[in-house]
Protein backbone atom coordinates (compact mmCIF):
# COMPACT_ATOMS: atom_id res chain seq x y z
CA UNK A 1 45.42 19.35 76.85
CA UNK A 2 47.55 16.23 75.74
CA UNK A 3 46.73 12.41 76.92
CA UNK A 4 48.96 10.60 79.18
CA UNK A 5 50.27 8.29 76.11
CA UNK A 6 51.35 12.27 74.09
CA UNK A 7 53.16 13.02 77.25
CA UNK A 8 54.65 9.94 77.82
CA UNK A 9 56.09 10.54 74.03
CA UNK A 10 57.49 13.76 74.56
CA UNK A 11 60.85 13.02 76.58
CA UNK A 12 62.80 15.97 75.26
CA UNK A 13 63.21 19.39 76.82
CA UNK A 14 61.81 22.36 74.63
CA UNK A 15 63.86 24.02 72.19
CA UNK A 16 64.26 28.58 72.65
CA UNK A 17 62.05 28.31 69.41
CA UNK A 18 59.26 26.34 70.79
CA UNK A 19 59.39 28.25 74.29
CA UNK A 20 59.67 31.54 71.60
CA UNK A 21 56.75 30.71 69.79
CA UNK A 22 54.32 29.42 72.95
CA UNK A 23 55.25 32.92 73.92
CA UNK A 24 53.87 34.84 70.81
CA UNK A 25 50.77 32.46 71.65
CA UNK A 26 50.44 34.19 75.41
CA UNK A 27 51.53 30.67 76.60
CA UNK A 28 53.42 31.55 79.57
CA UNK A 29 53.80 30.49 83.50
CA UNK A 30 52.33 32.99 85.60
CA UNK A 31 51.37 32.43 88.70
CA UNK A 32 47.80 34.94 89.54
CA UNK A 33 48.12 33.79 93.42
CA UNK A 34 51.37 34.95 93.63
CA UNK A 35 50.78 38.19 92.21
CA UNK A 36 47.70 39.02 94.27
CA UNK A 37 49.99 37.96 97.35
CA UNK A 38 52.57 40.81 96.63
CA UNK A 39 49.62 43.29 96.07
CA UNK A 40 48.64 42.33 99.27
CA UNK A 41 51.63 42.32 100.89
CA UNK A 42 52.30 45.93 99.66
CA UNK A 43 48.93 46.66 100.97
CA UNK A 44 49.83 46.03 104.26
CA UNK A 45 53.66 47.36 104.17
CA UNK A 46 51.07 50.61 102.75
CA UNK A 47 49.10 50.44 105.77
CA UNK A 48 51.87 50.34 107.89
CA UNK A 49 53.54 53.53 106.54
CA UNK A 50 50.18 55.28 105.96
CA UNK A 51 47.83 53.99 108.27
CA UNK A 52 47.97 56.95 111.10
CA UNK A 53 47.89 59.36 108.23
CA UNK A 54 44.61 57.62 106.89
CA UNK A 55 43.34 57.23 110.15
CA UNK A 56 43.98 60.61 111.28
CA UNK A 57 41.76 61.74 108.19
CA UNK A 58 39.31 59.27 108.49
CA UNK A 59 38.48 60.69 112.07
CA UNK A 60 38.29 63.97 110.92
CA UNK A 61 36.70 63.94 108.30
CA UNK A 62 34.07 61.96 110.66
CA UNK A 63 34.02 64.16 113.12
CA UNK A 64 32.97 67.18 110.67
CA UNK A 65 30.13 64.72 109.35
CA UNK A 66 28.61 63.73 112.37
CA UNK A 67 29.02 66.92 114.21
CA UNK A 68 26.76 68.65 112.00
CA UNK A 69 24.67 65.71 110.86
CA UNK A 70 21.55 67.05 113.39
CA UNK A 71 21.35 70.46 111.74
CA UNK A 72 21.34 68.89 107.87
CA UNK A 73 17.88 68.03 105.84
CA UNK A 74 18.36 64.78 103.80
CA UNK A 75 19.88 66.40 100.94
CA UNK A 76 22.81 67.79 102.84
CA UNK A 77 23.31 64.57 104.30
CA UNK A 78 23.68 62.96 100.96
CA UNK A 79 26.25 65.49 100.62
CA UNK A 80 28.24 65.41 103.06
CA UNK A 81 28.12 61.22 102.94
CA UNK A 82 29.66 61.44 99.02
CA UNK A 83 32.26 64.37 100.25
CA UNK A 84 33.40 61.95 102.59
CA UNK A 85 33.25 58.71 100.81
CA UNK A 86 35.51 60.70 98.42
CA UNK A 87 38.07 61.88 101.05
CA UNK A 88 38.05 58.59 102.07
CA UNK A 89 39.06 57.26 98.78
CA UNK A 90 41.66 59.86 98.37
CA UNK A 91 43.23 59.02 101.58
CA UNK A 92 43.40 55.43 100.68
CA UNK A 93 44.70 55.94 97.27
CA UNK A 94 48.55 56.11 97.93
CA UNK A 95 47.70 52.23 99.51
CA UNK A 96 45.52 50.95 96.10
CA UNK A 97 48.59 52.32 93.71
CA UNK A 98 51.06 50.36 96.10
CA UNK A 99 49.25 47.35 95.61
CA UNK A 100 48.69 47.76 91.85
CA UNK A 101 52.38 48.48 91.22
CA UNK A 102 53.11 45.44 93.32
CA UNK A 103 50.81 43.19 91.09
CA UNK A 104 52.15 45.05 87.58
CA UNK A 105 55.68 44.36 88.90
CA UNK A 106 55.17 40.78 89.72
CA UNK A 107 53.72 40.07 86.62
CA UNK A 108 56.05 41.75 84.68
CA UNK A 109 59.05 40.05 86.84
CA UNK A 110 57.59 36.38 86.05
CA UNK A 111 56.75 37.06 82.05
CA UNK A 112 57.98 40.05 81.24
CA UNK A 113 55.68 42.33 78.89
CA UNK A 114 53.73 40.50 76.17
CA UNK A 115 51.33 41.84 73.40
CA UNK A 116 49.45 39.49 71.81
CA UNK A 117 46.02 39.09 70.26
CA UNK A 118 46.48 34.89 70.00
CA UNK A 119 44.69 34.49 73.46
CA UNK A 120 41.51 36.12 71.65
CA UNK A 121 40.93 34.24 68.92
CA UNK A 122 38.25 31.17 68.58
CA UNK A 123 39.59 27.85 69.60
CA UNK A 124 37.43 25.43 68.67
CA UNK A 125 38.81 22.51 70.65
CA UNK A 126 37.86 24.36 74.27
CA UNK A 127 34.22 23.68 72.17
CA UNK A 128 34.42 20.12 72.23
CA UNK A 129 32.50 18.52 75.35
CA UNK A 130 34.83 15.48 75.47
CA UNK A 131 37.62 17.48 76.21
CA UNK A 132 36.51 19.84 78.71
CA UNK A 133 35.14 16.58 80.13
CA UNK A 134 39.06 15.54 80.31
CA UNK A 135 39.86 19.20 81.63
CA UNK A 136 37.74 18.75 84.28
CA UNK A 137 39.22 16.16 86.01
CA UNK A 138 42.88 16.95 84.96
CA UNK A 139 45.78 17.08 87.26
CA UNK A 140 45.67 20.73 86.63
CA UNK A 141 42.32 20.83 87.95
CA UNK A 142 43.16 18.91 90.44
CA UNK A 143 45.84 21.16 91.66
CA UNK A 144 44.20 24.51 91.43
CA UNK A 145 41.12 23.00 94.10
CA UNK A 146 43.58 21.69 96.03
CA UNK A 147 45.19 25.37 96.08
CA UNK A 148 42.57 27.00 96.60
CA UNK A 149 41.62 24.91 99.71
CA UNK A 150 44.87 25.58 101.05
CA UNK A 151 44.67 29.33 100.62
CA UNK A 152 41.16 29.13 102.60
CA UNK A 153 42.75 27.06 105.65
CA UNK A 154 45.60 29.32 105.41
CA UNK A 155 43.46 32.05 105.84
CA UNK A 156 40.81 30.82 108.48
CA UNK A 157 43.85 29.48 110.46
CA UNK A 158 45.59 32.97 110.59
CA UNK A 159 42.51 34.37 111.64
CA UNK A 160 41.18 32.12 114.51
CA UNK A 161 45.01 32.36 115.52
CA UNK A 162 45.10 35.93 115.41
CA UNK A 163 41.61 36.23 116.84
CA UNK A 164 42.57 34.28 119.90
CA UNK A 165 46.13 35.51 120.81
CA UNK A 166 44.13 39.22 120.53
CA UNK A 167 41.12 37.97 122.73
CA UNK A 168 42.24 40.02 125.59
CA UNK A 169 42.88 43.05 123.76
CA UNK A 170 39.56 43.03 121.55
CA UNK A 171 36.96 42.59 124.81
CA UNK A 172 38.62 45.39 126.10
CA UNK A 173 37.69 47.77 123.06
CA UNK A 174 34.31 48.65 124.91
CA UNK A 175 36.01 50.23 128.02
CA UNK A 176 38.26 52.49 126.06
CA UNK A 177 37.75 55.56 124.44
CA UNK A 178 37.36 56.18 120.58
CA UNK A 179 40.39 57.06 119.51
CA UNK A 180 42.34 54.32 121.19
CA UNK A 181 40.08 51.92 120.49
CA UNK A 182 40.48 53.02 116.15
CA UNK A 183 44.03 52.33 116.83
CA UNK A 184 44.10 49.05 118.80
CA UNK A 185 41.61 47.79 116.18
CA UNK A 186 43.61 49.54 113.39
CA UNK A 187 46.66 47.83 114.91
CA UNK A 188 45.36 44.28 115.10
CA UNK A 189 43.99 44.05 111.55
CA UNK A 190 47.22 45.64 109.85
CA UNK A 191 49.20 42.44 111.27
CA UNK A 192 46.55 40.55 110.50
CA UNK A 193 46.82 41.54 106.97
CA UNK A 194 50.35 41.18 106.82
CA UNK A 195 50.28 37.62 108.25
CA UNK A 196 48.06 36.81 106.12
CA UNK A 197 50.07 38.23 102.97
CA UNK A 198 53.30 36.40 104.19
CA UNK A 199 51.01 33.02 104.38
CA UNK A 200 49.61 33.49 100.58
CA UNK A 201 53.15 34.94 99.42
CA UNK A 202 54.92 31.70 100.26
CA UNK A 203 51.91 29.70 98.69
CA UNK A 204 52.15 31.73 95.58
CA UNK A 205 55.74 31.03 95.33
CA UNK A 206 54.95 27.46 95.47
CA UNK A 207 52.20 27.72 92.83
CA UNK A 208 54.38 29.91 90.59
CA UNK A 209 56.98 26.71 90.80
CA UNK A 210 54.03 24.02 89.76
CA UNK A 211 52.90 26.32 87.05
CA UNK A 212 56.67 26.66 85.48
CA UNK A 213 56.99 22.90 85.89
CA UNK A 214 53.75 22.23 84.61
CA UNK A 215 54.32 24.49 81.30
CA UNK A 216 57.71 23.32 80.28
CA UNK A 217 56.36 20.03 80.86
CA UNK A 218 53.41 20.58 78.64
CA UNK A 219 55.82 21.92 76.17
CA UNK A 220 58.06 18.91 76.01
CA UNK A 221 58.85 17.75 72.34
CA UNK A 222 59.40 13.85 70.68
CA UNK A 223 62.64 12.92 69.78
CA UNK A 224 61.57 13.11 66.09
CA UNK A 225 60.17 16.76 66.84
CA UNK A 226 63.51 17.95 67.43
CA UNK A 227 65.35 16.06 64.94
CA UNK A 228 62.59 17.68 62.37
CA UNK A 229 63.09 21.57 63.69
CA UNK A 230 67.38 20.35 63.44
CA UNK A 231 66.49 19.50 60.24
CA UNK A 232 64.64 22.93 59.10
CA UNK A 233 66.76 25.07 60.41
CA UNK A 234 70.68 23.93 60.54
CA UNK A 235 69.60 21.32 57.63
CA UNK A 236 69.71 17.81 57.18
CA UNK A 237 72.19 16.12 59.78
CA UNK A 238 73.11 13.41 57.21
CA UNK A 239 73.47 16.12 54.31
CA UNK A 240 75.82 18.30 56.20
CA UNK A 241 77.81 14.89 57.17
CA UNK A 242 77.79 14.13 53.54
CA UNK A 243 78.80 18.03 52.64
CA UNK A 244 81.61 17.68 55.41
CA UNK A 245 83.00 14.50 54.00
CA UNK A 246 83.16 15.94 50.62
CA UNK A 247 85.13 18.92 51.55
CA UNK A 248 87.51 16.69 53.65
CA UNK A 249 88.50 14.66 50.32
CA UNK A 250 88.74 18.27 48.36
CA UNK A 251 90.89 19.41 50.44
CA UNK A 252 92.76 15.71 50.77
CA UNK A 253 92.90 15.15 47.24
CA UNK A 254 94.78 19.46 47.50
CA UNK A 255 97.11 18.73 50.05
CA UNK A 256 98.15 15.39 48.21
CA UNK A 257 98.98 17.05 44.38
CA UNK A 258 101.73 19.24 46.91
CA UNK A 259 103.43 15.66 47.36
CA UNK A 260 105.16 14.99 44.29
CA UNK A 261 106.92 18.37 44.77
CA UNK A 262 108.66 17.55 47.70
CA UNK A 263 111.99 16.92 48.19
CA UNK A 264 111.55 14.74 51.10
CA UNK A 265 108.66 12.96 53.75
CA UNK A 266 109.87 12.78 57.30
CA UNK A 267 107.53 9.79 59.36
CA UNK A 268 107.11 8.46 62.96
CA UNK A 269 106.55 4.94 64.04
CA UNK A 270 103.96 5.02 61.23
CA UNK A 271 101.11 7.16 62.12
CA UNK A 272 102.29 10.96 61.11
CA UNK A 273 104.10 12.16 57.80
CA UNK A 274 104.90 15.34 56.06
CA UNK A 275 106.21 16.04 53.38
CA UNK A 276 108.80 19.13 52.93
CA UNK A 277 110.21 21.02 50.02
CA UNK A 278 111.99 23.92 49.89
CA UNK A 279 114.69 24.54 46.99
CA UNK A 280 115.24 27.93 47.73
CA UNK A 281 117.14 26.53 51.02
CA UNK A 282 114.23 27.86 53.32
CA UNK A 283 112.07 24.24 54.07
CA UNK A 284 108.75 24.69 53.55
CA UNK A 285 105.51 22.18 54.82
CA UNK A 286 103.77 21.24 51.55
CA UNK A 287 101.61 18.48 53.53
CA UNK A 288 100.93 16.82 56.67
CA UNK A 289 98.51 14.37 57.87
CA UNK A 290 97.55 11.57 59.87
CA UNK A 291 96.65 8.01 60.14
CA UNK A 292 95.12 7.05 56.74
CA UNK A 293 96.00 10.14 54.75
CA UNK A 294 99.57 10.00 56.37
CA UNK A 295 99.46 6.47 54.72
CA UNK A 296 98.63 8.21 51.49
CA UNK A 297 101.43 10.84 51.84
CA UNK A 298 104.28 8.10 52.14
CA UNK A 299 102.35 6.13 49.31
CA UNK A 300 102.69 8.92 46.88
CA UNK A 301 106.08 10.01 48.14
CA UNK A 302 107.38 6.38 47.15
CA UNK A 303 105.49 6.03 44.02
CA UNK A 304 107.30 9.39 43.12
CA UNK A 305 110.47 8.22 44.30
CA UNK A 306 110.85 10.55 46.82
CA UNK A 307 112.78 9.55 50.45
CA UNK A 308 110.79 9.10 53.31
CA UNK A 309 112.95 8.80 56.56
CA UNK A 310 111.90 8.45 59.64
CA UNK A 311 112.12 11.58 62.54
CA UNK A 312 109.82 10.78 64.75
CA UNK A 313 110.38 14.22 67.07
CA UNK A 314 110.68 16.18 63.81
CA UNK A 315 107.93 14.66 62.14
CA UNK A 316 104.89 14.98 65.19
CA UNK A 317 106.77 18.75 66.32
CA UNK A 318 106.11 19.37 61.93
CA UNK A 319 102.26 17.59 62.33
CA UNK A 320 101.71 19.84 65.47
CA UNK A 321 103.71 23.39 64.39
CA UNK A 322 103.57 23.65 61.30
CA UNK A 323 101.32 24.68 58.75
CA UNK A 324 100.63 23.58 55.33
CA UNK A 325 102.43 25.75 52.45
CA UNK A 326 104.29 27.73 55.69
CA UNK A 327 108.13 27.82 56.38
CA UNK A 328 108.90 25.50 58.83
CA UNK A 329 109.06 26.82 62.13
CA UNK A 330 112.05 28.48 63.28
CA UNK A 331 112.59 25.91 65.91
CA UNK A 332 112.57 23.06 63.95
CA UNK A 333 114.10 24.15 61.03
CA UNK A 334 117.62 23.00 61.62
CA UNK A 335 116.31 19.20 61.53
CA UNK A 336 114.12 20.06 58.80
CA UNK A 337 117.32 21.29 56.67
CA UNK A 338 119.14 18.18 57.58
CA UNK A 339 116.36 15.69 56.39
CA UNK A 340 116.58 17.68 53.42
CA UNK A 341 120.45 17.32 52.86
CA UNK A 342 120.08 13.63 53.27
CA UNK A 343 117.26 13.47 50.87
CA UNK A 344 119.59 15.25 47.94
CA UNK A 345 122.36 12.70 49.01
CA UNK A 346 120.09 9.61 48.58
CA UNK A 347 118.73 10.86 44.99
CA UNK A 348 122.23 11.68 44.05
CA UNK A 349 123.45 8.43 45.08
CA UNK A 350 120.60 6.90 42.88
């Protein structure tokens, strides 16, 4: 359990690899009331479906007890009470797998299926007094009394509700026979039950919502927490802006030994320039850049003695086309071809 100052210090949403490993640890939101209200629910949608069926073997299998009950010694009774204890649990077996399966499947739908032996080993901090003294009187703790208060009212509401809009109905059961009287009664508690599922369903729905909220929040990380698991797995933030500079100048200091082979470097107002070459009579992009390396480009080109002229179309359609050591494109080549014949002109002009 962390203090209120280790909460306070843990601003940042949890990573997949923390919510991963707090997995493998059985640290999971699950939400037990919601579960049990599904496997109740399912008992009553079970009841519903089955309950003439069970109650039509419940009364005979009565009725063959007690009709012969006066003729039986003590033994026989014994008997015949375990026969039909056992037909009672068979007929009310099809309603205990419905609400198993609903309780597996809720489960399964909230966490999915987890194997782990983490939950059973020692922990030696639920042994110290001071902070099951702080567990005690947790927000957590808190919460779950105040829950299950709420599922008791809940319950004892539906019930003196129920109980009163069926006080007609219920005095009557004296004045009718047996059999109508099994299925009045049956009748009553089956929506009963299924109130009362519907009640603790929407509760559990609620709790399963406090208990997600309540584990991502315990699983928030520190600022420096995530810059540390960055840091371990993608690497170092500052090395890989150190490795990206250095590969920027490689492939700078590449594009620039292309410049004093050109024939010619086309510019804009001042921002883009590339550099073409082509003696075959094909013109070919040996580099392009911008702003400071574009700076570079005309800086070599000069130093080299090689024009520079200024297309400002040609020169951004070259920077946004074209492609280093590529033809120029097909569009663009006539202008390309003409910066080129100008460029021989100059240099044979001197």
């Amino acid at each position: 359990m962390m203090t209120e100052t280790e909460v306070e210090d843990r601003t940042e949403a949890p990573t997949p690899r923390r919510l991963r490993e707090a997995r493998k640890k059985g640290q999971v939101a699950v939400s037990r009331d919601l579960a049990a209200a599904l496997a109740l629910l399912a008992t009553a949608g079970g009841l519903h479906l089955l309950g003439p069926w069970l109650m039509a073997g419940l009364r005979a299998g009565l009725g063959r007890s007690l009709s012969g009950l006066h003729e039986m010694n003590s033994a026989e009774a014994a008997v015949s009470a375990l026969g039909l204890g056992g037909e009672m649990m068979g007929a009310a077996a099809p309603i205990l797998v419905f609400a198993l399966a609903a309780g597996v499947l809720a489960t399964l739908t909230q966490v999915g299926f987890i194997f782990t032996t983490e939950t059973l080993k020692l922990q030696p901090d639920r042994l110290d007094p001071l902070g099951g003294f702080r567990r005690a009187f947790s927000m957590q703790t808190f919460v779950g009394i105040a829950g299950g208060l709420a599922k008791g009212a809940v319950i004892l509401g539906i019930l003196a509700a129920s109980l009163w809009q069926e006080r007609a109905t219920l005095a009557g059961l004296s004045t009718r026979p047996l059999s109508e009287g099994l299925a009045v009664l049956t009748g009553s508690a089956a929506a009963l039950f299924t109130k009362t599922a519907l009640a603790l369903l929407a509760l559990g729905v609620v709790d399963w919502a406090y208990r997600r909220w309540q584990h991502l929040r315990d699983l928030r990380m520190s600022r420096r927490e995530v810059q540390d698991e960055l840091r371990e797995f993608e690497g170092d933030p500052e090395i890989k802006r150190r490795r990206r500079s250095h590969h920027a100048q490689l492939d700078e200091t590449r594009m620039l030994a292309h410049v004093p082979g050109a024939l010619a470097v086309v510019t804009d107002d001042g921002d883009v320039a590339v550099a073409l070459g082509g003696e075959g009579g094909t013109p070919v992009v040996l580099a392009k850049a911008r702003g400071a390396v574009a700076d570079r480009i005309r800086e070599t080109a000069l130093g080299h003695g090689i024009p520079v002229l200024e297309r400002a179309d040609l020169a951004r359609g070259l920077n946004r086309r074209g492609k280093s050591g590529s033809e120029v494109p097909s569009g663009l080549r006539e202008g390309a071809a003409e910066v080129l014949a100008v460029a021989r002109e100059m240099k044979g002009n001197g």
